[in-house]
N, C-alpha and C. Protein backbone atom coordinates (compact mmCIF):
# COMPACT_ATOMS: atom_id res chain seq x y z
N UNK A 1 -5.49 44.94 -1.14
CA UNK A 1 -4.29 44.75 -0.35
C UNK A 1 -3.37 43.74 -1.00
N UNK A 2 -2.18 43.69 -0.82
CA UNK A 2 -1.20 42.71 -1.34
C UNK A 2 -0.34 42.20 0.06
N UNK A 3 -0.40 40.93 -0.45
CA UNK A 3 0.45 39.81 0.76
C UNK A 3 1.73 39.40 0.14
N UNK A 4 2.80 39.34 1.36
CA UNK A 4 4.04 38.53 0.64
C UNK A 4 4.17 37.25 1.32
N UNK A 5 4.40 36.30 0.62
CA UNK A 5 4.16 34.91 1.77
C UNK A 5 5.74 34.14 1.33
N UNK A 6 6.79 34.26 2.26
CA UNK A 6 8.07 33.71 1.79
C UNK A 6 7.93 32.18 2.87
N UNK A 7 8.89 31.21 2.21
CA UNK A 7 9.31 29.69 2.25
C UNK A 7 10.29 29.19 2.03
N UNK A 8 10.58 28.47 2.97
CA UNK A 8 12.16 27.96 2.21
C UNK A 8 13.16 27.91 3.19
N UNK A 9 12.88 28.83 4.38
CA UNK A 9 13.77 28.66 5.54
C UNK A 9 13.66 27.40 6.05
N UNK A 10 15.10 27.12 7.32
CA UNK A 10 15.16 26.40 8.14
C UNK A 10 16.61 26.15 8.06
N UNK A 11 17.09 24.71 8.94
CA UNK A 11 17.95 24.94 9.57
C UNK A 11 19.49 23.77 8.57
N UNK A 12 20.53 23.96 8.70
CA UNK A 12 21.53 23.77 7.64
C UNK A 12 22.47 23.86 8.26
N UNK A 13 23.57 22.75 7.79
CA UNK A 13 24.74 22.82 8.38
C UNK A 13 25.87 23.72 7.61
N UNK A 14 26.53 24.36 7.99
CA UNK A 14 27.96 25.29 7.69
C UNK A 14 28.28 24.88 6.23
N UNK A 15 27.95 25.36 4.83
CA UNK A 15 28.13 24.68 3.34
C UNK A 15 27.45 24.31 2.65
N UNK A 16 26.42 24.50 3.50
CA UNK A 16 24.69 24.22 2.69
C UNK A 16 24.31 25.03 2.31
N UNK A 17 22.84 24.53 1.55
CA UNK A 17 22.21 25.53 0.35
C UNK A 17 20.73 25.60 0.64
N UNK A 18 20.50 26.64 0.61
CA UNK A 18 18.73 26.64 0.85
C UNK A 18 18.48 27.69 0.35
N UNK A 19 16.87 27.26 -0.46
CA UNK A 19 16.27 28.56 -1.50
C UNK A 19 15.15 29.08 -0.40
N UNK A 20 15.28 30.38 -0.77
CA UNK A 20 14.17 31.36 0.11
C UNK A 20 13.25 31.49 -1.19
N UNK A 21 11.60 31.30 -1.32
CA UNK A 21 10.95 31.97 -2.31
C UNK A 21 9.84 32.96 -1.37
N UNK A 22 9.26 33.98 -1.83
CA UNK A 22 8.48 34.77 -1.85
C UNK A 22 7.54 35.01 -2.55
N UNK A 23 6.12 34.84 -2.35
CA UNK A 23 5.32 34.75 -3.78
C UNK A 23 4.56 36.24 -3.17
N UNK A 24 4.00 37.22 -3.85
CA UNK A 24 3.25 38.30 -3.71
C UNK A 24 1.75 37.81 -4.05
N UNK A 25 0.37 38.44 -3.56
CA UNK A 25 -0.39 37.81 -4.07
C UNK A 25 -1.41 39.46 -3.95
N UNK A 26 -2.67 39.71 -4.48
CA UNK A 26 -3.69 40.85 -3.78
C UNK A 26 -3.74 41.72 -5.16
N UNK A 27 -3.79 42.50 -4.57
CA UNK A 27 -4.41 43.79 -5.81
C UNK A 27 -3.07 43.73 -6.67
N UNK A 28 -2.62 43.55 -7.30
CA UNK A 28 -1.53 44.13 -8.17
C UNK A 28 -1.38 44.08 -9.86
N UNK A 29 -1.01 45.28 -9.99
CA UNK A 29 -0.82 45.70 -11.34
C UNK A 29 0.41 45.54 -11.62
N UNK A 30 1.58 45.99 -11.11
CA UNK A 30 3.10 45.51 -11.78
C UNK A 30 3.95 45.85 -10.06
N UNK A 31 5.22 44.77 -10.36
CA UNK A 31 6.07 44.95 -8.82
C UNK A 31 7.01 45.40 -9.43
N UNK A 32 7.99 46.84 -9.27
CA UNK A 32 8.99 47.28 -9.61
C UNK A 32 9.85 46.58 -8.82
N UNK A 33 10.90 46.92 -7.58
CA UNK A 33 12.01 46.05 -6.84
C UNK A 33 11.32 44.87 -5.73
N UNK A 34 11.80 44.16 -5.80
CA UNK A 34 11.68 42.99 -4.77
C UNK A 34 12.69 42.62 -4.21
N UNK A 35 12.90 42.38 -3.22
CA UNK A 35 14.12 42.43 -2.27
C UNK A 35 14.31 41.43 -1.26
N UNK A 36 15.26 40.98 -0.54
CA UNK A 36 15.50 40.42 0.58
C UNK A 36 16.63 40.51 1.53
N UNK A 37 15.98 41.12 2.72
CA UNK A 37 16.47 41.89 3.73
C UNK A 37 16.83 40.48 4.62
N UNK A 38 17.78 40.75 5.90
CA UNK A 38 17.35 39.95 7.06
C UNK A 38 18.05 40.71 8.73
N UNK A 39 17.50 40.16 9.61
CA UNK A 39 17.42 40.57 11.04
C UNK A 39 17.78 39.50 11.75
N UNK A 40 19.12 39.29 12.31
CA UNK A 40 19.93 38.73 13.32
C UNK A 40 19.29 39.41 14.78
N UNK A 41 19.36 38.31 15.67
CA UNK A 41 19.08 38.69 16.74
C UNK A 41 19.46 39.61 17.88
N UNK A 42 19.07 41.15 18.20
CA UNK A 42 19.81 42.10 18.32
C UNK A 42 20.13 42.99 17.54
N UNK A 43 20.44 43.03 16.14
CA UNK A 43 20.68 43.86 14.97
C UNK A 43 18.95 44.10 14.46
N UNK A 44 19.70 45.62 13.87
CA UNK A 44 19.70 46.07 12.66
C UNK A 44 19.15 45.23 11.12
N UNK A 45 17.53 45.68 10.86
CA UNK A 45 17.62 44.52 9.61
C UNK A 45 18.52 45.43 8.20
N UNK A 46 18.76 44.48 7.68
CA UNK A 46 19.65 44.77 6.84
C UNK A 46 19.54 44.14 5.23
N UNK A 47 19.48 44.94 4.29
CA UNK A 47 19.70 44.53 3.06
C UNK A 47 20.42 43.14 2.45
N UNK A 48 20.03 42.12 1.95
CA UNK A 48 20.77 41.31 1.50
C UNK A 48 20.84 41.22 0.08
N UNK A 49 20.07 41.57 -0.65
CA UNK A 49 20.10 41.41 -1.86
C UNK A 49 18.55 42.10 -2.35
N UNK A 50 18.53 43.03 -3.74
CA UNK A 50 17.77 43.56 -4.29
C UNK A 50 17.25 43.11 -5.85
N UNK A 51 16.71 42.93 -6.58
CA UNK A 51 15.96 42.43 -7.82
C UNK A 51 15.39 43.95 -8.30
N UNK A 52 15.50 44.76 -9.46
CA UNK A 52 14.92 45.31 -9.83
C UNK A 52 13.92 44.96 -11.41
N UNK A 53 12.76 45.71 -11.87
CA UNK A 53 12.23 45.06 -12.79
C UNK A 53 12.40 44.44 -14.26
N UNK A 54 13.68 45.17 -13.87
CA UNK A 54 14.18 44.85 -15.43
C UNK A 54 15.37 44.04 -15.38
N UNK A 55 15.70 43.68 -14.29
CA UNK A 55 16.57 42.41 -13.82
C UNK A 55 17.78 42.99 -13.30
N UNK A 56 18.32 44.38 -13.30
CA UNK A 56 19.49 44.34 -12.66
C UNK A 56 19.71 44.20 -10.77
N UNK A 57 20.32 43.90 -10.40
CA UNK A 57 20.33 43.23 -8.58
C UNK A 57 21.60 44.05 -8.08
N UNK A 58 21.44 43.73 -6.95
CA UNK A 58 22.32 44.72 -5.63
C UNK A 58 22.63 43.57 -4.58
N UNK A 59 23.81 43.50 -4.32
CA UNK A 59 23.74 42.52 -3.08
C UNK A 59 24.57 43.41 -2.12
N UNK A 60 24.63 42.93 -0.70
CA UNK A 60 25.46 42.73 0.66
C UNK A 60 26.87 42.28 -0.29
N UNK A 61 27.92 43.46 0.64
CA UNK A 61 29.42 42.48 0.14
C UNK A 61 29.47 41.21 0.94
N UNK A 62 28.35 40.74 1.98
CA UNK A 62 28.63 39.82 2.57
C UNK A 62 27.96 38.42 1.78
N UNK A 63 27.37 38.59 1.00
CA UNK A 63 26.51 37.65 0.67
C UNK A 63 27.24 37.68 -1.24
N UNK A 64 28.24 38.28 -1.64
CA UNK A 64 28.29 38.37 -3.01
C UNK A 64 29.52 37.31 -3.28
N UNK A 65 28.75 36.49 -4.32
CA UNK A 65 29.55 35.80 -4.09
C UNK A 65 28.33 33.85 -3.98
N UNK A 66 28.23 34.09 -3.07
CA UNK A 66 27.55 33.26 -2.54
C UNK A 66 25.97 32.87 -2.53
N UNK A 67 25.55 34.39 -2.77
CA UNK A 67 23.80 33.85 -3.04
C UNK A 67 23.34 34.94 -4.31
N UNK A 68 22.17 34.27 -5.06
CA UNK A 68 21.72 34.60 -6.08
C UNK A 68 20.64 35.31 -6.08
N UNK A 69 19.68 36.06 -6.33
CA UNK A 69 18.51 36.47 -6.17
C UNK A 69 18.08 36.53 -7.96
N UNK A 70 16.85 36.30 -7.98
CA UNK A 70 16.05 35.81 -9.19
C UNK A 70 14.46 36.31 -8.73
N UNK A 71 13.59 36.58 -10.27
CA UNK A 71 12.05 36.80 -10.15
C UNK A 71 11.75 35.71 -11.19
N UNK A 72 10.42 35.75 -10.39
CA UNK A 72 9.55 35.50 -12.20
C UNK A 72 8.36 36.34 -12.13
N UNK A 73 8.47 37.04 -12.91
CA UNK A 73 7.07 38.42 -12.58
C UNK A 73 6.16 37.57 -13.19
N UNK A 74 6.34 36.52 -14.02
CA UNK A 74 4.74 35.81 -14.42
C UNK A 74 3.65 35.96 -13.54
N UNK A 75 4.83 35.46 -12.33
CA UNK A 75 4.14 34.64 -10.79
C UNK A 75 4.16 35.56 -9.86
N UNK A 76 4.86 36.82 -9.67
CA UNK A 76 4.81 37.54 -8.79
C UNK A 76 5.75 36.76 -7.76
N UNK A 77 6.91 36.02 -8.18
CA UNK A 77 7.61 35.57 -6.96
C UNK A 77 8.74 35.80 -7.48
N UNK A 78 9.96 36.11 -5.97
CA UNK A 78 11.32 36.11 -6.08
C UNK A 78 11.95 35.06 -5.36
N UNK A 79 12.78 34.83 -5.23
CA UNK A 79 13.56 33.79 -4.78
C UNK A 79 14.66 34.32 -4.25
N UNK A 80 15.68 33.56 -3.27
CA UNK A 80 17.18 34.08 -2.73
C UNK A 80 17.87 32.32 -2.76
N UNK A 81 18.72 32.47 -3.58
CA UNK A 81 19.52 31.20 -3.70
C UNK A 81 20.72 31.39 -2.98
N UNK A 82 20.98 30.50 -1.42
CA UNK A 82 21.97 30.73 -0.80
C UNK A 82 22.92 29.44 -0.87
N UNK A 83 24.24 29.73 -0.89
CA UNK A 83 25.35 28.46 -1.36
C UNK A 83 26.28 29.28 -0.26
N UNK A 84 26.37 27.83 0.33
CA UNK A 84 27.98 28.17 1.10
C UNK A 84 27.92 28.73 2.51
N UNK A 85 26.88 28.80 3.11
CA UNK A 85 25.66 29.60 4.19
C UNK A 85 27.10 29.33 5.60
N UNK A 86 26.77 30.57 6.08
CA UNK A 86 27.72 30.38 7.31
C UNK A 86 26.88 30.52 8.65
N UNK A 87 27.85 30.12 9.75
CA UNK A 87 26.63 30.42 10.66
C UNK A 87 26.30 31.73 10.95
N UNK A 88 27.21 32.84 10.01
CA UNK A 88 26.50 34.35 10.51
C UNK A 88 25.67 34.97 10.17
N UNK A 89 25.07 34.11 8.72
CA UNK A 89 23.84 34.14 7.80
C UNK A 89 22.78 34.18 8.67
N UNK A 90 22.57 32.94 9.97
CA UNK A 90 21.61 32.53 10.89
C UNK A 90 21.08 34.35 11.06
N UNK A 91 20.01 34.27 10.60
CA UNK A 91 18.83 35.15 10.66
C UNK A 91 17.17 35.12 10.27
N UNK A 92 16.22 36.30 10.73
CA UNK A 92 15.01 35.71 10.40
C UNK A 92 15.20 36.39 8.37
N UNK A 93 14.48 36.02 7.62
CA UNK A 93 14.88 36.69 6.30
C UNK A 93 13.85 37.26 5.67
N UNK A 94 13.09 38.57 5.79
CA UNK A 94 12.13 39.32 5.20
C UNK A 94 12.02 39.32 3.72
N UNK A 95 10.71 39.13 2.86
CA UNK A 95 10.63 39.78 1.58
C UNK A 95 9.97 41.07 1.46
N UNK A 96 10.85 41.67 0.64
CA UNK A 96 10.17 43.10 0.54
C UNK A 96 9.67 43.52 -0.91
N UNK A 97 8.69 44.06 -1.29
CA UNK A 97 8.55 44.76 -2.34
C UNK A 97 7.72 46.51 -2.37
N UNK A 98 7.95 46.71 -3.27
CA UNK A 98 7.27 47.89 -4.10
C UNK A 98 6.09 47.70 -4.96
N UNK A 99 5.17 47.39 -4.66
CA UNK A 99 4.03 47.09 -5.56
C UNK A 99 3.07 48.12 -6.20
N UNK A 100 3.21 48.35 -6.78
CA UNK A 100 2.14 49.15 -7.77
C UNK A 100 0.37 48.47 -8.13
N UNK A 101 -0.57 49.51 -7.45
CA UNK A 101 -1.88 48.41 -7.10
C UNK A 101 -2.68 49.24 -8.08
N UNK A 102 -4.15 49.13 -8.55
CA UNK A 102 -4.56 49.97 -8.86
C UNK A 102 -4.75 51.37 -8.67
N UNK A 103 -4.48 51.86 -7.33
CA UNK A 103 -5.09 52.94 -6.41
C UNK A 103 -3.77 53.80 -5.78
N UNK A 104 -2.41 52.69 -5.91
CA UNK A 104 -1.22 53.47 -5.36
C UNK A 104 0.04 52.50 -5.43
N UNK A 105 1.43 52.96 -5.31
CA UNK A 105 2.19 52.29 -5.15
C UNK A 105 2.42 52.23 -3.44
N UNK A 106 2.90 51.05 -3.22
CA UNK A 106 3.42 51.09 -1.78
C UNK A 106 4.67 49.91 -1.83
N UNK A 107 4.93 49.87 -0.34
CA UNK A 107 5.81 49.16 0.44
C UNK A 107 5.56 47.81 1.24
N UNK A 108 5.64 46.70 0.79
CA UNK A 108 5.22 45.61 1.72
C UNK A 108 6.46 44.81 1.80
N UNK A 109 6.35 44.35 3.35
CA UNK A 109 6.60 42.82 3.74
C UNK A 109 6.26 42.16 4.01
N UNK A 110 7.30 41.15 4.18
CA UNK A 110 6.38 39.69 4.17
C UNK A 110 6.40 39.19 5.91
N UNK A 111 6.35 38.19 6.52
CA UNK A 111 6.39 37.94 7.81
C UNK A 111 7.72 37.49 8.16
N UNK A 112 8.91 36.74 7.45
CA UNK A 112 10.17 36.23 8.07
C UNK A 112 9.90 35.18 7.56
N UNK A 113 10.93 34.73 7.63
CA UNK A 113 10.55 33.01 7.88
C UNK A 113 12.84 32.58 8.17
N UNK A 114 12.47 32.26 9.37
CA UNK A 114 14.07 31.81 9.50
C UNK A 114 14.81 30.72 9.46
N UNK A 115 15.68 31.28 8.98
CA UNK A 115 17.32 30.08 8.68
C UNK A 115 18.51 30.37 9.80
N UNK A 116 18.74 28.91 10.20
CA UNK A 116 19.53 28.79 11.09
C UNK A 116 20.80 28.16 10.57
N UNK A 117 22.34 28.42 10.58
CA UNK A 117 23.00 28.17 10.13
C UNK A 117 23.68 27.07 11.20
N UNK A 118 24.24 25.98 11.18
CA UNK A 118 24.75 25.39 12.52
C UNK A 118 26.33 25.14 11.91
N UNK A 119 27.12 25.58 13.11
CA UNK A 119 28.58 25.14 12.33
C UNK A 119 29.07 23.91 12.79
C-alpha cells in the first residue's frame, strides 16, 4: 500500500506564505503526476496545481501567478509554495498522486491538512 502524509498547513494573514509538503511513502516503484487539489467548505474539490514526471505543471487560473508546485522524486515528495494567499484560498488542501507499485498503478490521497487565510 502507499500513504500520502501532507504538512505545512495552518493559519496566515491576507499576504502570507506557507509551504504545503507531501511525502508518499509504501510499495512504490515510480510516481508519474502528483498534484494538489483543495475543498472549501460547501464546494466542489478542485484542482490547484499539477506536477508531472518530467516536470512540466498545470495550475488553477486562480492560483497562477502566485503559487509554485515542485517534486523531488529522490524523496517521493511534492510541495505547493503559496505567496500572496487570500482569504479565498482558506481551504482543506489534498495531495494526490498516481503511483505505480509493483502489482499496479493507482490513485491516492492524502488526508487534508488545512489553511486558513484571515483578512
Amino acid at each position: 500500500q502507499v500513504q500520502l502524509v501532507e504538512s505545512g498547513g495552518g493559519l496566515v494573514q491576507a499576504g502570507g506564505s506557507l509551504r504545503l509538503s507531501c511525502a508518499a511513502s509504501g510499495s512504490i516503484v515510480r510516481i508519474n503526476a502528483m498534484a494538489w487539489y483543495r475543498q472549501a467548505p460547501g464546494k466542489q474539490r478542485d484542482l490547484v496545481a499539477k506536477i508531472f514526471s518530467g516536470g512540466s505543471t498545470n495550475y488553477a487560473d486562480s492560483v497562477k501567478g502566485r503559487f509554485i508546485i515542485s517534486r523531488d522524486n529522490a524523496n517521493d515528495t511534492v510541495y505547493l509554495y503559496m505567496n500572496s494567499l487570500k482569504a479565498e484560498d482558506t481551504a482543506v488542501y489534498y495531495c494526490n498522486a498516481d503511483v505505480v507499485s509493483s502489482v499496479y498503478t493507482s490513485n491516492y490521497w492524502g488526508q487534508g491538512t488545512q489553511v486558513t487565510v484571515s483578512s
